[in-house]
Each structure stands twice: as structure tokens, then as C-alpha cells.
C-alpha atoms as a PDB file:
ATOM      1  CA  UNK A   1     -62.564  -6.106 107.959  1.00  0.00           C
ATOM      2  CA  UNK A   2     -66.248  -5.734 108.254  1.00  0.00           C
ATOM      3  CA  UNK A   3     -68.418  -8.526 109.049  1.00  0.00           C
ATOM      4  CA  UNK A   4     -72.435  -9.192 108.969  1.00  0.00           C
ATOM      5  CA  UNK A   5     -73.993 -11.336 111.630  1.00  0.00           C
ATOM      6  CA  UNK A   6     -77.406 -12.541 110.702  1.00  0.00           C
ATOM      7  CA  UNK A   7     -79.989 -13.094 113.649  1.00  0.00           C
ATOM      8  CA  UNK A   8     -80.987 -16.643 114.160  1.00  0.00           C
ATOM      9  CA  UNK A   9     -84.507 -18.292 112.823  1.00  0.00           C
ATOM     10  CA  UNK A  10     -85.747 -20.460 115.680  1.00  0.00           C
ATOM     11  CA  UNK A  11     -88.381 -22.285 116.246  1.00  0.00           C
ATOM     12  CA  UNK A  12     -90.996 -21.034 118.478  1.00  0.00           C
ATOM     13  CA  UNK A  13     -94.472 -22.845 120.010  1.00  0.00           C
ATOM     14  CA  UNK A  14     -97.336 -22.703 118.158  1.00  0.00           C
ATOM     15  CA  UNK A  15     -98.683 -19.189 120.442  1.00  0.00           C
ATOM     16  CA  UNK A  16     -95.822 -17.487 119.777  1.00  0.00           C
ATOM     17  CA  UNK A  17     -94.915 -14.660 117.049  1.00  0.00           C
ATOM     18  CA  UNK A  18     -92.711 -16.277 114.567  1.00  0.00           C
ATOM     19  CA  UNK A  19     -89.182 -14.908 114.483  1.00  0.00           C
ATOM     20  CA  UNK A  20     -87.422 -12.621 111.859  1.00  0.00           C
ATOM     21  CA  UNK A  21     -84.694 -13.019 110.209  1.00  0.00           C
ATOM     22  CA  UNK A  22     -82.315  -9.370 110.155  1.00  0.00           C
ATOM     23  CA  UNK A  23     -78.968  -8.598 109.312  1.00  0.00           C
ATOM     24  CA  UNK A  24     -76.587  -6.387 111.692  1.00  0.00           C
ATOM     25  CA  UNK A  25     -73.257  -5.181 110.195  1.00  0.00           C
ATOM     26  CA  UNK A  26     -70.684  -5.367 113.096  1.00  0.00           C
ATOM     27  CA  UNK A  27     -66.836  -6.000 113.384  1.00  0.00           C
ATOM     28  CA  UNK A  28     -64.705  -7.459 116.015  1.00  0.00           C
ATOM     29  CA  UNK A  29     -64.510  -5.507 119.159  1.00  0.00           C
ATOM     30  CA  UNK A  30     -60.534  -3.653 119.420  1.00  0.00           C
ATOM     31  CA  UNK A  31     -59.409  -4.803 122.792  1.00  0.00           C
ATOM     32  CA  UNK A  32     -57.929  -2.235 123.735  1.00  0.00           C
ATOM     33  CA  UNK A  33     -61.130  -0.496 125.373  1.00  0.00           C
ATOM     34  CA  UNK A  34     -64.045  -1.387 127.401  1.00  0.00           C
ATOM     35  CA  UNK A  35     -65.112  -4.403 126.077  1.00  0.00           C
ATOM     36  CA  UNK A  36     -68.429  -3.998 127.656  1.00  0.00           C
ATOM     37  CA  UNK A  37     -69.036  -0.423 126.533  1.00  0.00           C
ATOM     38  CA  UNK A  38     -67.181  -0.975 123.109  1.00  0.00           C
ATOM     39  CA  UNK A  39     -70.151  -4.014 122.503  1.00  0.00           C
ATOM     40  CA  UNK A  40     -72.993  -1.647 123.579  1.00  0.00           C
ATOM     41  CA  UNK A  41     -71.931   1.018 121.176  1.00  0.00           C
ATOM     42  CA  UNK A  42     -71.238  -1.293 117.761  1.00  0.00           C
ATOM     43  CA  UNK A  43     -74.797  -3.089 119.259  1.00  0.00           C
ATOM     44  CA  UNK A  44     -76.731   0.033 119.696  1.00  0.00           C
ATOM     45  CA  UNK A  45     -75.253   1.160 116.294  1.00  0.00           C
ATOM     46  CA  UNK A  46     -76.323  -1.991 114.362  1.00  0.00           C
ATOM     47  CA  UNK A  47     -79.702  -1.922 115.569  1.00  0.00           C
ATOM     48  CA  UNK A  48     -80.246   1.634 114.915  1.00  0.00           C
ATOM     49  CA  UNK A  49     -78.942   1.078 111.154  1.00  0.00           C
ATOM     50  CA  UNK A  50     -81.210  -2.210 111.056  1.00  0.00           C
ATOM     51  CA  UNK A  51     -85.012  -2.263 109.293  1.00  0.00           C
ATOM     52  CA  UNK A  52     -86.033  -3.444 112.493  1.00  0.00           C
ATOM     53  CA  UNK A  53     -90.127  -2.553 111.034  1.00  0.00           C
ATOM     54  CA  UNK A  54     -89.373  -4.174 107.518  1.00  0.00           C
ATOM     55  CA  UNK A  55     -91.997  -7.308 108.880  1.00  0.00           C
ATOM     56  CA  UNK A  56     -94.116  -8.120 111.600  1.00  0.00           C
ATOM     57  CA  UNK A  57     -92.489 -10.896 112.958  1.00  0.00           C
ATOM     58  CA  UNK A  58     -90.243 -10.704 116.428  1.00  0.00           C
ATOM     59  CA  UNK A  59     -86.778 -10.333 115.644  1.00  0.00           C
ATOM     60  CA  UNK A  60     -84.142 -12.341 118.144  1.00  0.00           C
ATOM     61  CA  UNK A  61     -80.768 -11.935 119.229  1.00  0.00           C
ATOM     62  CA  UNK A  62     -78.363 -15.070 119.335  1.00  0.00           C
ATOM     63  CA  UNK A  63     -76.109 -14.256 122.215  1.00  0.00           C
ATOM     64  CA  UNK A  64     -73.561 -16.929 121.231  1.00  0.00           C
ATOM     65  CA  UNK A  65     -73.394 -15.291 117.631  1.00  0.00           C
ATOM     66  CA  UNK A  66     -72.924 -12.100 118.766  1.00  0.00           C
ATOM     67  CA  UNK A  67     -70.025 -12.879 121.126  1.00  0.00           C
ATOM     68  CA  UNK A  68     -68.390 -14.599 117.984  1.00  0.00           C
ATOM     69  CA  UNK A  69     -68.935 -11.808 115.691  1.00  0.00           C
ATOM     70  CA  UNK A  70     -67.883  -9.296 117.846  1.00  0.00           C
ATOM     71  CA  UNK A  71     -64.748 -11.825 118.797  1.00  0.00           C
ATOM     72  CA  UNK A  72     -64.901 -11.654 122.586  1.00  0.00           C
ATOM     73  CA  UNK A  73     -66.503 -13.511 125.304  1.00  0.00           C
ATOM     74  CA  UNK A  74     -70.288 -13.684 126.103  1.00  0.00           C
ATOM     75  CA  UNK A  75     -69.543 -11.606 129.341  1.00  0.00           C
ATOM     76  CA  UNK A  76     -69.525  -8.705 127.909  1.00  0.00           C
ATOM     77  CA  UNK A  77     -72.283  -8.940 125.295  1.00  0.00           C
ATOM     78  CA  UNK A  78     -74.292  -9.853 128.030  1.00  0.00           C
ATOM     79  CA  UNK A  79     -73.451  -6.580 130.262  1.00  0.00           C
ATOM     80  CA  UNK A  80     -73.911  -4.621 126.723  1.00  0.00           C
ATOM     81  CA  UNK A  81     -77.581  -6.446 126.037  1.00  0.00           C
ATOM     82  CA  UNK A  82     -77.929  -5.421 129.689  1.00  0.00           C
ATOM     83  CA  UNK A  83     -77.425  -1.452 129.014  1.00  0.00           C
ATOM     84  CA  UNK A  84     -79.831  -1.717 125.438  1.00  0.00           C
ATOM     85  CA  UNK A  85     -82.522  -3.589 127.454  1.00  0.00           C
ATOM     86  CA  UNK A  86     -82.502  -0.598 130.331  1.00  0.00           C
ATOM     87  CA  UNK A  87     -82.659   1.909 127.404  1.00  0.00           C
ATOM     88  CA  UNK A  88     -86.009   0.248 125.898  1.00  0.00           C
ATOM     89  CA  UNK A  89     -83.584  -1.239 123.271  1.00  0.00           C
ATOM     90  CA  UNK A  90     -84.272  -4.720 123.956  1.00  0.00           C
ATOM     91  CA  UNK A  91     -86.214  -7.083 125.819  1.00  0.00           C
ATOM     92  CA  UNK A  92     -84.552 -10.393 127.474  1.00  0.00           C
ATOM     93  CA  UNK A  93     -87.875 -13.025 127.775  1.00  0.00           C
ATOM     94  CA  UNK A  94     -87.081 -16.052 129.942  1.00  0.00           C
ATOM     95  CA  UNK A  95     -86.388 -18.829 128.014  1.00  0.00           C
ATOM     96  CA  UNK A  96     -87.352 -17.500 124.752  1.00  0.00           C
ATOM     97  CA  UNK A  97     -84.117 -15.400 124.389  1.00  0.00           C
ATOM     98  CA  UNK A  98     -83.259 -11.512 123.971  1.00  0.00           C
ATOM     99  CA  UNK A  99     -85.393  -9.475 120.887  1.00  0.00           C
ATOM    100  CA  UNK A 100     -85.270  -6.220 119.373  1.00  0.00           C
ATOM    101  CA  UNK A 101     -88.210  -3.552 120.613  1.00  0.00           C
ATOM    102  CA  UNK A 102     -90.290  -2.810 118.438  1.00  0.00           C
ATOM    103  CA  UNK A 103     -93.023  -0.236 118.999  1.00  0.00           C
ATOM    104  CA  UNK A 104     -96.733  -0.017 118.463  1.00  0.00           C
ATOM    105  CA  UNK A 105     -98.378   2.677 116.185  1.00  0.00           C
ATOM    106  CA  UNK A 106    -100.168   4.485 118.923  1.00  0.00           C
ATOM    107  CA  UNK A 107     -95.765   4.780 120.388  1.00  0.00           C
ATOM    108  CA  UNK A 108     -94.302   5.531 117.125  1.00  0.00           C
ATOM    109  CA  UNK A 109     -96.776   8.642 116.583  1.00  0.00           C
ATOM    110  CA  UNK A 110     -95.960   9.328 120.216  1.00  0.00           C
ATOM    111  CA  UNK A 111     -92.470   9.680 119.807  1.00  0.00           C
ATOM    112  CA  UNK A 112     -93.113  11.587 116.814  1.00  0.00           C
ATOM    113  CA  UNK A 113     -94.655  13.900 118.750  1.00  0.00           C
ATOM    114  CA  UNK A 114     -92.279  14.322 121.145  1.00  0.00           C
ATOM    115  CA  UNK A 115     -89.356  14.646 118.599  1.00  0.00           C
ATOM    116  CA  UNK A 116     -91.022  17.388 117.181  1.00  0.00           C
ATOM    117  CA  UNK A 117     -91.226  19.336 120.062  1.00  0.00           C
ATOM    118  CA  UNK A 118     -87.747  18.457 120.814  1.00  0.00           C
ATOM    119  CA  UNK A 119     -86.572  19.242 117.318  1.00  0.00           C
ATOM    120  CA  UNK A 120     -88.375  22.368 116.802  1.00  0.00           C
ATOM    121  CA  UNK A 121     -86.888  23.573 120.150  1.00  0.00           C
ATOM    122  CA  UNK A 122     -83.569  22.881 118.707  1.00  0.00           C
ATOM    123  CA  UNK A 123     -84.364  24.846 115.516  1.00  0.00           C
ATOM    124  CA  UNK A 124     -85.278  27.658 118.006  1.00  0.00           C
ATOM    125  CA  UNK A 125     -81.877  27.662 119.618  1.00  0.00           C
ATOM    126  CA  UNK A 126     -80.022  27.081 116.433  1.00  0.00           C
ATOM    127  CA  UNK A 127     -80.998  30.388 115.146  1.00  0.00           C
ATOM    128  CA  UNK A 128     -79.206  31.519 118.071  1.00  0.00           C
ATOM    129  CA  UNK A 129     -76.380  29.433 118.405  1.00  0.00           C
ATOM    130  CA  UNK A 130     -75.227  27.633 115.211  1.00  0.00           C
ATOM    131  CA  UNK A 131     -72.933  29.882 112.862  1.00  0.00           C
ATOM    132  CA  UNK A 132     -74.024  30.825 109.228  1.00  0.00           C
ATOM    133  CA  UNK A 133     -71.249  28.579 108.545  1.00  0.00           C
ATOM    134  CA  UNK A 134     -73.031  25.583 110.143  1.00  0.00           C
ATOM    135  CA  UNK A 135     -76.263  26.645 108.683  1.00  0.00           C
ATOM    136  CA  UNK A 136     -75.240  26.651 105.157  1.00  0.00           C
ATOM    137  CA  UNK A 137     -73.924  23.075 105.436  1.00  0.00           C
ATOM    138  CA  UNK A 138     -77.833  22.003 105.745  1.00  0.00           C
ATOM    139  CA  UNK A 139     -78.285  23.231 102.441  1.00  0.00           C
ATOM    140  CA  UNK A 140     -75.915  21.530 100.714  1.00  0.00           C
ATOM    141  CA  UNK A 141     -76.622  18.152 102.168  1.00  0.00           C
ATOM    142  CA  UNK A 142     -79.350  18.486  99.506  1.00  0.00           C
ATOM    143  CA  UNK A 143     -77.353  19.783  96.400  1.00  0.00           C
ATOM    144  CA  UNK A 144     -77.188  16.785  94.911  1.00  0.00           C
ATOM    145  CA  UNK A 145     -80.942  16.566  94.660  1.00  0.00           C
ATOM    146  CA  UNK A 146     -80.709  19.529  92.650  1.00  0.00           C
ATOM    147  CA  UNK A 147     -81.218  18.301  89.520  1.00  0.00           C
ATOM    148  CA  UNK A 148     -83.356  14.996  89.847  1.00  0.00           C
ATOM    149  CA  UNK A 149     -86.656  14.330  92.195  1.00  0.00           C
ATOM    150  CA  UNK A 150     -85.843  13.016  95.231  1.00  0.00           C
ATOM    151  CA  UNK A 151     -87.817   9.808  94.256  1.00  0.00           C
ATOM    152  CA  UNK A 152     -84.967   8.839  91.589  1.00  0.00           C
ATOM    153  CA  UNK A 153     -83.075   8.615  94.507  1.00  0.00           C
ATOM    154  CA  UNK A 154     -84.980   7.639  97.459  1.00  0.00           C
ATOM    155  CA  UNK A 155     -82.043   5.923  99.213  1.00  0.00           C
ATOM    156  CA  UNK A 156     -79.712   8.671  98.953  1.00  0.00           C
ATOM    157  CA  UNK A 157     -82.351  10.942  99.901  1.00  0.00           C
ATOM    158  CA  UNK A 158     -83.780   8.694 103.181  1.00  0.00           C
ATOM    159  CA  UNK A 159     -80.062   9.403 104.401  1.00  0.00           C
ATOM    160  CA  UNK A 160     -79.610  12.681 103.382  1.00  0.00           C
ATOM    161  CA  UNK A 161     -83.468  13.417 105.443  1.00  0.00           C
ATOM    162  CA  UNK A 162     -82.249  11.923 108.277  1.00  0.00           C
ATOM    163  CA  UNK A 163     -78.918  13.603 108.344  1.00  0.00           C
ATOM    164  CA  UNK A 164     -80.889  16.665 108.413  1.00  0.00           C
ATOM    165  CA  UNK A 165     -83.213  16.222 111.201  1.00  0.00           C
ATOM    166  CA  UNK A 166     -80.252  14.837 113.403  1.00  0.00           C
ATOM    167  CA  UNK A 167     -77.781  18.478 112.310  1.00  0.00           C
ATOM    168  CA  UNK A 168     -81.027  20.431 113.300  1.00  0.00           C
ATOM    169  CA  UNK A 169     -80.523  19.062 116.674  1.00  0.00           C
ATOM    170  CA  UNK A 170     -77.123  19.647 116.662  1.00  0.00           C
ATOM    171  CA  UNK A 171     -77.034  22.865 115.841  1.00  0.00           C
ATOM    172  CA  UNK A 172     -78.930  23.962 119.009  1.00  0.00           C
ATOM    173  CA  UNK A 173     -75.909  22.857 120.629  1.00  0.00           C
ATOM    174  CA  UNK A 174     -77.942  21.793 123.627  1.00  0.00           C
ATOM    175  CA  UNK A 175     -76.922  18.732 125.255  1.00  0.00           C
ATOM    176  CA  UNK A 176     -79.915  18.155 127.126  1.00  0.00           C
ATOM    177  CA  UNK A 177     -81.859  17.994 124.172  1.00  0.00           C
ATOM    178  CA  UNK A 178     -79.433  15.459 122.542  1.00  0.00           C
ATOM    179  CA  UNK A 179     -79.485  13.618 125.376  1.00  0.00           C
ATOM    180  CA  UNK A 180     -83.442  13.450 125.688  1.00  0.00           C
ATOM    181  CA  UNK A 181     -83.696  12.871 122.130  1.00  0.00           C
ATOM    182  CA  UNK A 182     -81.129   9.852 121.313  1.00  0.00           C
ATOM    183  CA  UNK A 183     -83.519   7.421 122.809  1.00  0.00           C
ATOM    184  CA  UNK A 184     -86.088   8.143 120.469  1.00  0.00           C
ATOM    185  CA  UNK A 185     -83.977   8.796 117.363  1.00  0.00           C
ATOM    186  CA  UNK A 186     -83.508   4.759 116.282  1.00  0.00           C
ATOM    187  CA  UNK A 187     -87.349   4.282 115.816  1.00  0.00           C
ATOM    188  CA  UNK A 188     -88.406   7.837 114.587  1.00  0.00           C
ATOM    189  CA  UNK A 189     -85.287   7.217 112.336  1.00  0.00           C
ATOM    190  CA  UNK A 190     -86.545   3.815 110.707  1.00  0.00           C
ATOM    191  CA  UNK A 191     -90.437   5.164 110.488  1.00  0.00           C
ATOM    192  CA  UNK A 192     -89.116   8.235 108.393  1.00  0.00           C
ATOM    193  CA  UNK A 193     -86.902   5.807 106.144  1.00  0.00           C
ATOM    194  CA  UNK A 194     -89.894   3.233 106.088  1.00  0.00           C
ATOM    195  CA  UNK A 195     -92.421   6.337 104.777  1.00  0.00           C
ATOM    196  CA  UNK A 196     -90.254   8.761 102.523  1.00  0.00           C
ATOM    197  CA  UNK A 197     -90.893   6.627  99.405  1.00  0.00           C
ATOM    198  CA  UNK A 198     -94.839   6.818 100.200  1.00  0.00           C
ATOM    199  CA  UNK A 199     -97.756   8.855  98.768  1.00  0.00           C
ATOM    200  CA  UNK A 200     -94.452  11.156  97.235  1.00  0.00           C
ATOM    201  CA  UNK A 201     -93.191  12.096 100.958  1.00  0.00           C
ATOM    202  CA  UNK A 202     -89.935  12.611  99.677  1.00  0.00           C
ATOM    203  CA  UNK A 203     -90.469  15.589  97.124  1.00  0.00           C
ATOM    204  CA  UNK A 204     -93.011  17.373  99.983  1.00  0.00           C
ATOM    205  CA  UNK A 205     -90.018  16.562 102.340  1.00  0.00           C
ATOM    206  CA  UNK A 206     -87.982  18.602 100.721  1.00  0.00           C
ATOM    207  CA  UNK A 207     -90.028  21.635 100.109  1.00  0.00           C
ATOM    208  CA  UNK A 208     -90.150  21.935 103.347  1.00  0.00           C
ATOM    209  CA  UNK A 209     -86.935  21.506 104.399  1.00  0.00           C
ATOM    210  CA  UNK A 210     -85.706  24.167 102.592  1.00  0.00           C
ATOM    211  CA  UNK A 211     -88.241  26.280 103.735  1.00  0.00           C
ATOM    212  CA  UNK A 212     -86.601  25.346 107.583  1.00  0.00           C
ATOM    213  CA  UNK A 213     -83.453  26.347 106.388  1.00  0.00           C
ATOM    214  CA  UNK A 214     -84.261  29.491 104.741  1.00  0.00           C
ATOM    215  CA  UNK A 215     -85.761  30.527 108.548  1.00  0.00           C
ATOM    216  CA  UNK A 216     -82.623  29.724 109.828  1.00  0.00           C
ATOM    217  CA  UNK A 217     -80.749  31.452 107.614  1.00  0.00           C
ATOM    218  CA  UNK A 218     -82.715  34.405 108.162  1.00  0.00           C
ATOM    219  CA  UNK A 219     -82.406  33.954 112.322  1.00  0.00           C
ATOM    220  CA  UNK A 220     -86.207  34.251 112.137  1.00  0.00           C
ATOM    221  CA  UNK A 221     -86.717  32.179 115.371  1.00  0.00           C
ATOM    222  CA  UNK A 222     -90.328  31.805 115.423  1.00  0.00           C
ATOM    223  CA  UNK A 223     -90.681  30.676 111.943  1.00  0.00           C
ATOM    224  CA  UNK A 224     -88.129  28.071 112.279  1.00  0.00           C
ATOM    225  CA  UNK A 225     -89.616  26.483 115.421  1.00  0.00           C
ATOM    226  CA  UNK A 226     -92.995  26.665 113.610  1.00  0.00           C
ATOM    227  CA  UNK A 227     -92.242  24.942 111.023  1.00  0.00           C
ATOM    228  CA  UNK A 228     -89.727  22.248 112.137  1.00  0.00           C
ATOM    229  CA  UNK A 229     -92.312  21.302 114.162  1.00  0.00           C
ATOM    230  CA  UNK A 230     -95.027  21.473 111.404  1.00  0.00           C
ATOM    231  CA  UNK A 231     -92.721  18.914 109.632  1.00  0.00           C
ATOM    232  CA  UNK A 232     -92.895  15.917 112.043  1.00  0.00           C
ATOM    233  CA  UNK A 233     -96.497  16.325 113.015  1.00  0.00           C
ATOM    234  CA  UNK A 234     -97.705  16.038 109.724  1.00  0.00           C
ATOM    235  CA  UNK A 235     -95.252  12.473 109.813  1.00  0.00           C
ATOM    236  CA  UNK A 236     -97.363  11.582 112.600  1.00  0.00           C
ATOM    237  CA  UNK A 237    -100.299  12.256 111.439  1.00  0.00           C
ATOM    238  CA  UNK A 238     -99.357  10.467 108.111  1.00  0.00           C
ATOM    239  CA  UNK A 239     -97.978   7.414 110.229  1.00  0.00           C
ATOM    240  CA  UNK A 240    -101.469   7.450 112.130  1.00  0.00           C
ATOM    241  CA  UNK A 241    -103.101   7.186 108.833  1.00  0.00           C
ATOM    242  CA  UNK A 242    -101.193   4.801 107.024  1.00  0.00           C
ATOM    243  CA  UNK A 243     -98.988   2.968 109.011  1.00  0.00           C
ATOM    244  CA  UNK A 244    -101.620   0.276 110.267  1.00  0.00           C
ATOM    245  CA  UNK A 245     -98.585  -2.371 109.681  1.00  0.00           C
ATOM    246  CA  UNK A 246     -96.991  -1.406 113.044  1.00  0.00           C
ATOM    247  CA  UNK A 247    -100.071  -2.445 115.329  1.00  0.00           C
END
């Protein structure tokens, strides 16, 4: 059975950012496994389905709720907060406590930037690599769009835009690049969710993804790397101009 742990609200001194409240959906760990690498995957999971941008304030980690949530011992919650803090996914502070990263504007258009180059790579080699069956199944992630604007759906769409950009990449059936790109997927991930309801991102977003998959379907190599990568810069350059919430 599923269960939600919700982040503790602590006090903090007067100089310090105030601390969000957030919500992770987790379950108890099966013991059969790793218990350390079974807690870094449901922990790395949760935070990459969190709104970890939806406010300003620093978000904590209660170590002790975790454990209990996840039903085993702090051991290996610690080792697992270990792992996430190594990948940039958290930061331990002494005596403050453990807190989700969160990253500044002038990082999130950076990533941005790198994703699309990464992505549009991928589009390159999936014109190569992916079958027409495997192609076709980007176009139907959108059929049931067919009929109503995106924006009369915006949270079926967010997930059905970011199940796109993350098939792209596996369709170039690269593992370097999936490798590369995993670290940067949770926070390009919540931007795009964050923005596809604004200035109407979501019908543009569209447009142009079909226009990506037409190129693939067409193996036209150049025009799918072109434009795959057209498609995040002009997120960046939309996050640079808008997005003054993340500094």
C-alpha cells in the first residue's frame, strides 16, 4: 500500500531561509534487496516526481521520517542520502539537516542548454537507430490531444511532454547519452512542468513536437537534430525571461 511522507516544518534562526513544506509519495522498502540501493532509488524517484520549485523556501529532509516511511533502519537512508548528495541531489548542512537542491536561474537555463544538445544528439541517432515501430509510438502519446487544446488538459499534457522528451532519448539507444543526461533530467523535468501552462507553451509545444516527429519519421537526420534542439533553447530562453522566481 502506498504511503506519503510529508517533509518536516522546522524552525530555523532568524538568517536562515524558512523551510518548505513538500510531499514525497514512497512505500516501504521490500527486504528482499539492497536496502541501501532500494532507498536511493524510491528517494531519487520521489524527489524527481516532487514540485521541488513550487516556492522559494528550502525544502528539508527528516531522516527519522524517512527511515519510518520507508520501514527500515536509518542506516540505510543515510548511505542512500549519501549517493543523492554525491549526485547534486541533496545537500547535508551541519546541524541544520539534509535539503533538496534546488538550482539558480542562471543553472536551470544551463542545463537547458545542455539537454538540448544532448537531446538533439539523440534525435540524430534515433533516425538511425529506433524502428518505425518505435517512432510511431511518439505520435500517439499525443492522440488524445487530438481533439481538445492542450490547455484543457495541461496535466495530462505536462506528462505526456515529458514522456516525449525522455522516448527521444531513448530512442537513440545510446547509453552514454542516458547516462550523461539522467542527472539533469529531475530539474529540466520540473522547469518544463512549472512553464507549459505559461504564455500558451503548451499548444506551441505541440506544434513542434509533431514537427520532430514528422523528421523522424522521414529519417531526415539533420532536420530532426535541428529542431529538437530548437525546442529546448527557446525553453531556455523563455525560462531566462520569465522565470525570475528561481533566483
Amino acid at each position: 500500500m502506498s504511503s506519503e511522507l510529508q517533509t518536516e516544518i522546522v524552525a530555523t534562526p532568524a538568517a536562515a531561509l524558512p523551510v518548505a513544506s513538500l510531499t514525497l509519495a514512497l512505500q516501504p522498502i521490500n527486504a528482499t534487496a539492497s536496502l541501501r540501493d532500494q532507498a536511493y532509488t524510491m528517494l531519487r524517484q520521489a524527489i524527481a516526481d516532487a514540485d521541488i520549485y513550487q516556492s522559494r523556501e528550502e525544502i528539508r529532509l527528516d531522516e527519522r521520517v524517512l527511515s519510518e516511511t520507508l520501514g527500515v533502519s536509518r542506516t540505510p537512508v543515510r548511505e542512500a542520502m549519501t549517493l543523492l548528495e554525491q549526485e547534486g541531489f541533496l545537500r547535508m548542512v551541519p546541524r541544520r539537516g539534509i535539503y533538496i537542491v534546488r538550482k539558480s536561474k542562471r543553472e536551470i537555463v544551463e542545463m537547458i542548454q545542455m539537454w538540448a544538445a544532448l537531446e538533439s544528439m539523440a534525435a540524430r541517432l534515433a533516425t538511425q537507430n529506433a524502428t518505425d515501430a518505435e517512432i510511431a509510438r511518439l505520435r500517439h502519446m499525443f492522440d488524445h490531444f487530438r481533439d481538445a487544446t492542450p490547455a484543457e488538459h495541461i496535466a495530462e499534457y505536462s506528462d505526456a511532454n515529458i514522456a516525449f522528451h525522455q522516448a527521444i532519448v531513448e530512442l537513440s539507444k545510446s547509453q552514454i547519452i542516458l547516462d550523461t543526461i539522467k542527472n539533469i533530467f529531475i530539474h529540466v523535468r520540473a522547469i518544463r512542468r512549472m512553464t507549459i501552462s505559461q504564455s500558451d507553451r503548451a499548444s506551441r509545444s505541440i506544434v513542434d513536437h509533431l514537427r520532430i516527429i514528422e523528421a523522424l519519421e522521414q529519417r531526415d537526420t539533420e532536420l530532426a537534430e535541428r529542431l529538437t534542439r530548437q525546442h529546448s533553447l527557446d525553453l531556455a530562453t523563455f525560462v531566462e525571461a520569465n522565470c525570475d522566481f528561481l533566483d
